[in-house]
Protein backbone atom coordinates (compact mmCIF):
# COMPACT_ATOMS: atom_id res chain seq x y z
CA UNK A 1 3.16 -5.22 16.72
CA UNK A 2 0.62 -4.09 14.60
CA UNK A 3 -2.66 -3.33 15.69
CA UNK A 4 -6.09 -2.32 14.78
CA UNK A 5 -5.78 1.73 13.98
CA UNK A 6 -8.51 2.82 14.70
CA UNK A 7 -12.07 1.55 16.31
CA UNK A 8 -14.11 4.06 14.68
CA UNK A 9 -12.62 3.83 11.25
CA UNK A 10 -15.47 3.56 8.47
CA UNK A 11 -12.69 1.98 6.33
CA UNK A 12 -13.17 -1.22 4.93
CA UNK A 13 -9.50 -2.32 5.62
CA UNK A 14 -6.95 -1.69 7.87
CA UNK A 15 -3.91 -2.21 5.96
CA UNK A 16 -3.38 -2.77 1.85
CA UNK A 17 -0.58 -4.56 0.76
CA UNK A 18 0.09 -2.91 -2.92
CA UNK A 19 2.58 -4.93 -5.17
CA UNK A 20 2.03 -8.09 -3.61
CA UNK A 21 2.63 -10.34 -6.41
CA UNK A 22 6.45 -9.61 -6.93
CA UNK A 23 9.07 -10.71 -4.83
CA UNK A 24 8.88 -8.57 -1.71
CA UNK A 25 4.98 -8.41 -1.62
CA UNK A 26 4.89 -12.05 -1.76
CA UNK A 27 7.39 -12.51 1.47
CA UNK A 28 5.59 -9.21 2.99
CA UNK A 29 2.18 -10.45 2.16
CA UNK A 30 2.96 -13.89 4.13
CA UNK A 31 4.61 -12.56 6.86
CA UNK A 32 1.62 -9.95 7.65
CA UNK A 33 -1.33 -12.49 7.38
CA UNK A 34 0.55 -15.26 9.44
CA UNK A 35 1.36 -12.52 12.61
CA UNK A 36 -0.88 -10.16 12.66
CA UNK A 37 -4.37 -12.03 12.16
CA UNK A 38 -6.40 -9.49 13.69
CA UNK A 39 -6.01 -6.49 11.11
CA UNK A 40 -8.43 -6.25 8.47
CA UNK A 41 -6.08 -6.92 5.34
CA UNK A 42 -5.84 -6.82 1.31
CA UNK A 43 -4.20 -7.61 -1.03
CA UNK A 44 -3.83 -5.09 -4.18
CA UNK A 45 -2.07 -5.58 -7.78
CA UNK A 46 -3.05 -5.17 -11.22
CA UNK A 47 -3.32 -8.96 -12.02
CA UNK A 48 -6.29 -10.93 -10.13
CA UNK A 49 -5.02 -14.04 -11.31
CA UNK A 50 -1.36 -13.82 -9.50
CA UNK A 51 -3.23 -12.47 -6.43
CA UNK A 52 -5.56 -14.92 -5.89
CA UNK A 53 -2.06 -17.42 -6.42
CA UNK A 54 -0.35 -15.04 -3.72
CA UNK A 55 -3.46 -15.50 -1.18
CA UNK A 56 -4.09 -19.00 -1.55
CA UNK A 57 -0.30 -19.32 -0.22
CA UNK A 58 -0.95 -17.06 2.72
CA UNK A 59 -1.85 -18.31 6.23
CA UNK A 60 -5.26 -16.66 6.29
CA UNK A 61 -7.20 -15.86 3.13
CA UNK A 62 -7.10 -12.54 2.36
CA UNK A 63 -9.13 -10.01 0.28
CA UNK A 64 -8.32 -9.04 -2.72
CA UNK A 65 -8.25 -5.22 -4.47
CA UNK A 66 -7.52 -5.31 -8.43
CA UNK A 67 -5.77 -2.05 -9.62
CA UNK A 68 -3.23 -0.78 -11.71
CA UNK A 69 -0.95 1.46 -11.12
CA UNK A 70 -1.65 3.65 -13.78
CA UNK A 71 -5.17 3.79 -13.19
CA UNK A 72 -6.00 6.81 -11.07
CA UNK A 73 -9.37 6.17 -10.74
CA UNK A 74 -8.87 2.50 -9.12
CA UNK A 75 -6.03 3.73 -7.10
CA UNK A 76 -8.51 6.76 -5.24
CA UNK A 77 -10.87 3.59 -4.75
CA UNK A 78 -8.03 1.85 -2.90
CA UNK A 79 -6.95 4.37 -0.74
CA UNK A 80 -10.31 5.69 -0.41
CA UNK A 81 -10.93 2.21 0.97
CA UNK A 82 -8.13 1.80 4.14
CA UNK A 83 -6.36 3.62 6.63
CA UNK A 84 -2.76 2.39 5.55
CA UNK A 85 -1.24 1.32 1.85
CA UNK A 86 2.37 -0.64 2.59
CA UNK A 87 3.83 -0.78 -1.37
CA UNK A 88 6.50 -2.73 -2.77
CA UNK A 89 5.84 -2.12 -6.33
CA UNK A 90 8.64 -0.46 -7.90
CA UNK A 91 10.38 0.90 -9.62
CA UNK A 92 8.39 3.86 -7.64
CA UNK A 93 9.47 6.77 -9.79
CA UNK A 94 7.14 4.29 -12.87
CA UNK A 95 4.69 3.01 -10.52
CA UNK A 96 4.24 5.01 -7.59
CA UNK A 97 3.34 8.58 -8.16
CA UNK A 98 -0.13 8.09 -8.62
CA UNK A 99 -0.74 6.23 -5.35
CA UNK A 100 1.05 8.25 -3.15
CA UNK A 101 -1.65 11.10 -4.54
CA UNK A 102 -4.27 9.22 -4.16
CA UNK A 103 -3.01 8.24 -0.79
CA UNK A 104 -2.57 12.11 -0.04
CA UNK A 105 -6.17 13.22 -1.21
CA UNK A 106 -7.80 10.49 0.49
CA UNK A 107 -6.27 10.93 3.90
CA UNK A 108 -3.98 7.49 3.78
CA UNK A 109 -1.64 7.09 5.36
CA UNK A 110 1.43 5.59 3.24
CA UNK A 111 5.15 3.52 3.33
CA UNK A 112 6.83 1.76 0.16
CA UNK A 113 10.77 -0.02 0.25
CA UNK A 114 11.94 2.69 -2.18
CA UNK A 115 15.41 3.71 -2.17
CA UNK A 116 14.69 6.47 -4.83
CA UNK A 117 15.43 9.19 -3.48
CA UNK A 118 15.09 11.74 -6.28
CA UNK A 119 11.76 10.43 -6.50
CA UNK A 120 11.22 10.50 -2.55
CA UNK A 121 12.26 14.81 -2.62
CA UNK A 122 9.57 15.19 -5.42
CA UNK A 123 6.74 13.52 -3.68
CA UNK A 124 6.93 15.41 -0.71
CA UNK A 125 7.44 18.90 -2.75
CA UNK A 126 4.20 17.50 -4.68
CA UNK A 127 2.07 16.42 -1.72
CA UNK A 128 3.25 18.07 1.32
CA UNK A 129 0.29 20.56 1.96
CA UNK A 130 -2.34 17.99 0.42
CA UNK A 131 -0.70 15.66 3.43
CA UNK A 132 -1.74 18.49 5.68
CA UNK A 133 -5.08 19.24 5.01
CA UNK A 134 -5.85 15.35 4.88
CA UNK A 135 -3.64 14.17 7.99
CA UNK A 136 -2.13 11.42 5.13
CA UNK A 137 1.29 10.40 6.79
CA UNK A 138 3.32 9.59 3.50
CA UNK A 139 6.75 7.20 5.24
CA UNK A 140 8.82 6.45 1.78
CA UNK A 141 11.92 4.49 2.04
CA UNK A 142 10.14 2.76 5.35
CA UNK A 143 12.35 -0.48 4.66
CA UNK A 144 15.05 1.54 2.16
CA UNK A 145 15.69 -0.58 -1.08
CA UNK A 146 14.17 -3.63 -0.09
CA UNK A 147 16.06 -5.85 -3.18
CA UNK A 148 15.95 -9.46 -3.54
């Protein structure tokens, strides 16, 4: 199971669930806050709206983190702002490159349900010694082409 990662993190989350309006992020979303109640979790999308409809459903409430994913700046903020980002928005090659660098830079560690893996090769050529330097541990394809 899932646990707290760290007791000394300065972190305001443990764990943000990116993408978790669609399909997958609503099951994942559910399943996370119903079993593992202890972590310190959000919820992160680009419409406020469809999350706050996503964490009214969930077992315990949630907070929530408004960014797009073609907004650099609010995607440092979010990884700046927890140890782990879980991401089910896709399709990752559109929506994902930008996180995963922010992810990279800001020492956060990362796993999506891509199963692009054209798109995987490039983001480790493209991050590989940022992941280094930072200790980010980038896990793509962590539940391989996750379709509904």
């Amino acid at each position: 199971p899932l646990r707290r990662l760290s007791t000394t993190t300065k972190r305001e989350y443990d764990l943000v669930l990116f993408g978790a309006t669609g399909y997958s992020g609503r099951m994942c979303a559910d399943y996370l806050l119903r079993t593992h109640k202890g972590l310190r979790v959000a919820l992160a999308g680009r419409d406020r709206a469809k999350l706050e409809k996503v964490a009214e459903a969930c077992a315990v409430a949630p907070r929530i983190v408004v960014a797009d994913a073609q907004d650099a700046d609010a995607l440092q903020r979010l990884a700046a702002s927890t140890e782990v980002v879980a991401s089910t928005a896709g399709p990752f090659r559109k929506y994902g490159s930008l996180l995963v660098e922010a992810c990279a830079q800001e020492g956060t560690s990362y796993a999506d349900i891509t199963g692009e893996s054209g798109w995987t090769l490039n983001m480790a050529a493209q991050h590989h010694e940022t992941c280094v330097k930072t200790g980010a541990v980038i896990v793509p394809q962590a539940g391989f082409d996750s379709v509904p």
